[in-house]
Protein backbone atom coordinates (compact mmCIF):
# COMPACT_ATOMS: atom_id res chain seq x y z
CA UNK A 1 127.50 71.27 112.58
CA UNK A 2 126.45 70.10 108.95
CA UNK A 3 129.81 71.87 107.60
CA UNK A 4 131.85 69.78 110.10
CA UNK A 5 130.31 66.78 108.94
CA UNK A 6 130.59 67.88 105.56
CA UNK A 7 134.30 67.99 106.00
CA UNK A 8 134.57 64.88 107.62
CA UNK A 9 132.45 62.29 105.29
CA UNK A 10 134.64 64.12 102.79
CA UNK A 11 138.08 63.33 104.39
CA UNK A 12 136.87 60.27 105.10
CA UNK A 13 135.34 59.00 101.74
CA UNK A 14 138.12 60.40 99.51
CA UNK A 15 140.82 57.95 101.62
CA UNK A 16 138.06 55.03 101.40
CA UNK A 17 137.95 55.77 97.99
CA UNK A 18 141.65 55.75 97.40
CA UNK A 19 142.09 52.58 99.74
CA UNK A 20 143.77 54.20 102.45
CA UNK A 21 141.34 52.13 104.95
CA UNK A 22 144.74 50.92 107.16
CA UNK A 23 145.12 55.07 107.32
CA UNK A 24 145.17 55.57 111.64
CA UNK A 25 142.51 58.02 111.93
CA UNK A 26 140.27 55.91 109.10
CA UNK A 27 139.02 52.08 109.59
CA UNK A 28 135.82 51.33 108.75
CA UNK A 29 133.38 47.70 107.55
CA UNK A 30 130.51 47.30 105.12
CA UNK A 31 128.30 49.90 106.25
CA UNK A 32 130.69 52.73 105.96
CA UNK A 33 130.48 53.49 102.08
CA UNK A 34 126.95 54.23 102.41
CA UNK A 35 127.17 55.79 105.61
CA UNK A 36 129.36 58.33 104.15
CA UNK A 37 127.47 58.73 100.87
CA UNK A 38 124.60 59.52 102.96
CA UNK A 39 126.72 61.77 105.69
CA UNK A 40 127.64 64.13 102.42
CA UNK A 41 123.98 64.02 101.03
CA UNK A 42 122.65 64.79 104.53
CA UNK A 43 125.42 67.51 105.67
CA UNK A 44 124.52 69.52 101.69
CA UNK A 45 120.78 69.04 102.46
CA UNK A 46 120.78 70.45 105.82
CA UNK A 47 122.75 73.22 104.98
CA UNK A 48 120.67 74.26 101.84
CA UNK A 49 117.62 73.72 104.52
CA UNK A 50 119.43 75.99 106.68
CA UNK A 51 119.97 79.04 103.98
CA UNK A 52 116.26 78.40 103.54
CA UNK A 53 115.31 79.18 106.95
CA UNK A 54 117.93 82.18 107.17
CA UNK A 55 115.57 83.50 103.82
CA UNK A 56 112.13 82.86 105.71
CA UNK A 57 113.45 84.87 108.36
CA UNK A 58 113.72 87.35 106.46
CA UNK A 59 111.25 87.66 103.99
CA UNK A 60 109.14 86.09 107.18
CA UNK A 61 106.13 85.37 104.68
CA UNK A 62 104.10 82.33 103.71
CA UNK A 63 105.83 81.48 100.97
CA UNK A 64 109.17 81.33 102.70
CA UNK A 65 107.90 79.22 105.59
CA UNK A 66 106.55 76.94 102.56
CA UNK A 67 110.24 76.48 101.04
CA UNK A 68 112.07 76.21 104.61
CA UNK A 69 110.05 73.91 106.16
CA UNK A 70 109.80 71.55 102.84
CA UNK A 71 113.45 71.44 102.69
CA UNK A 72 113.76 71.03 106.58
CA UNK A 73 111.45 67.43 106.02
CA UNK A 74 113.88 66.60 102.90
CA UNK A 75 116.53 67.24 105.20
CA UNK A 76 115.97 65.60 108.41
CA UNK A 77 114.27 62.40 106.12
CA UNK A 78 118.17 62.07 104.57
CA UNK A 79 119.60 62.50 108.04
CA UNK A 80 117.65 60.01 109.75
CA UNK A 81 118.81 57.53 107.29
CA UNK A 82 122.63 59.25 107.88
CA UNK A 83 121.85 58.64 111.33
CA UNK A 84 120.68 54.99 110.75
CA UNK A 85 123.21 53.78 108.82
CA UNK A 86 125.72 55.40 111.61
CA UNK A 87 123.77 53.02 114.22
CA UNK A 88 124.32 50.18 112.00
CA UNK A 89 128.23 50.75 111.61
CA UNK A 90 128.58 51.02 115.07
CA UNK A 91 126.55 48.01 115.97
CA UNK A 92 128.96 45.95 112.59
CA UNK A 93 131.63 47.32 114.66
CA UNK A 94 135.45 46.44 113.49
CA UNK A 95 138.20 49.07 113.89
CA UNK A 96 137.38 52.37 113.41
CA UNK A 97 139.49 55.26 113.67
CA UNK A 98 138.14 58.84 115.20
CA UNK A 99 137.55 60.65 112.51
CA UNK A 100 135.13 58.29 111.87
CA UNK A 101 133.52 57.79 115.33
CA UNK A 102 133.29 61.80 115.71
CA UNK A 103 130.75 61.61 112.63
CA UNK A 104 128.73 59.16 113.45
CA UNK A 105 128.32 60.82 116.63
CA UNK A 106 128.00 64.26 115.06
CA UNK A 107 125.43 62.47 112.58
CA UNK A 108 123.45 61.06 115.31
CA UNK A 109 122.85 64.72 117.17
CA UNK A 110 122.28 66.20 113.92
CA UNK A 111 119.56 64.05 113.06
CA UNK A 112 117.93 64.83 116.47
CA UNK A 113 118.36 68.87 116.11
CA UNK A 114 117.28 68.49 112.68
CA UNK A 115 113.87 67.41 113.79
CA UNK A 116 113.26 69.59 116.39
CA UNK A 117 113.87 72.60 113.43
CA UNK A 118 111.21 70.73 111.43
CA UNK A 119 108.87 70.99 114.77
CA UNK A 120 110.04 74.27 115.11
CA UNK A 121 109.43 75.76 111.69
CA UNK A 122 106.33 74.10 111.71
CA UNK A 123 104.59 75.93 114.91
CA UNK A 124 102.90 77.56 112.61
CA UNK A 125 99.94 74.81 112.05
CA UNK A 126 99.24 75.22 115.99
CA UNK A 127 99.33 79.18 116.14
CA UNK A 128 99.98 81.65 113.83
CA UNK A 129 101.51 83.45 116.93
CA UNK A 130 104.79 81.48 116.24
CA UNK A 131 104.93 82.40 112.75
CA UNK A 132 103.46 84.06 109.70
CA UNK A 133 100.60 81.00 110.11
CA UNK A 134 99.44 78.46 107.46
CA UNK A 135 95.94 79.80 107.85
CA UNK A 136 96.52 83.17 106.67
CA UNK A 137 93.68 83.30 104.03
CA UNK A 138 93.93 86.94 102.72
CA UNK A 139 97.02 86.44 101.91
CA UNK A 140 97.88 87.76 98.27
CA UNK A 141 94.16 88.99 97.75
CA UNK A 142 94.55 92.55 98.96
CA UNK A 143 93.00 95.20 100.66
CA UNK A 144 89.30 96.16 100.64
CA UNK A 145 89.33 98.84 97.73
CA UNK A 146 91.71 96.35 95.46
CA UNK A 147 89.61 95.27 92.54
CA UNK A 148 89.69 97.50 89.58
CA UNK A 149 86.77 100.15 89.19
CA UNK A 150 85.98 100.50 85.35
CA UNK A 151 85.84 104.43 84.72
CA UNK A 152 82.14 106.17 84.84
CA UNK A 153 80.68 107.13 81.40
CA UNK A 154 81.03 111.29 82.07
CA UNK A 155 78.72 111.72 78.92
CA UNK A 156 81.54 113.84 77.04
CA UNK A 157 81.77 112.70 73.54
CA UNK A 158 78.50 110.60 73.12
């Protein structure tokens, strides 16, 4: 879904940029520079927070979970603000053409599946049965047996 916005806020901004407003599919008011400023930064986020995830699922370590659920907050805090400022053009209202009103919509969902991916990735603080667990203290120390023995004296050569 964040590549279909992607494509969209892109469409979309490079006519608003070029003042092709009165363009049939295109419209738009006040809000809708920033909305699609945001729609870009949010759609780029998400999918970087998605490769993220697709790399804690496979490492499926600590440190992974770290990275894809820090980008997931990054992510769904930029959509939510996507999402607002889609809210806001719709309630400025004016003419707006589909292309348009298919991303806010698509922003709106995303911002709601976004957040249940941050809840998701984030099981982990509840149960480390859902994940590789944020209280996993032995983590990186080793076995028993993993602290370096310093050699016996055998007495030859003294």
């Amino acid at each position: 879904m964040y590549f279909i916005v992607l494509g969209f806020a892109s469409w979309c901004l490079n006519r608003y940029i070029n003042g092709q407003t009165a363009h049939p599919s295109m419209g738009g008011n006040g809000a809708t520079p920033h909305f699609l400023s945001f729609a870009i930064l949010a759609s780029v986020l998400g999918i970087v927070s998605k490769i993220a995830g697709g790399s804690h699922l496979r490492a499926w370590r600590n440190d992974s979970l770290a990275a894809a659920g820090s980008s997931s907050i990054v992510a769904w805090a930029v959509t939510a603000l996507a999402s607002g400022l889609a809210c806001k053009e719709i309630n400025v209202g004016g003419w707006r053409g589909w292309r348009l009103r298919v991303l806010e919509g698509f922003v709106i969902v995303l911002a709601f599946t976004q957040l249940l991916y941050v809840l998701l990735l984030h099981a982990g603080i509840f149960s480390s049965s859902y994940g590789p667990g944020y209280r996993n203290h032995d983590y990186g120390l080793g076995g028993p047996g993993a602290e370096p023995v310093p050699p016996k004296a055998t007495g030859v050569g003294i």
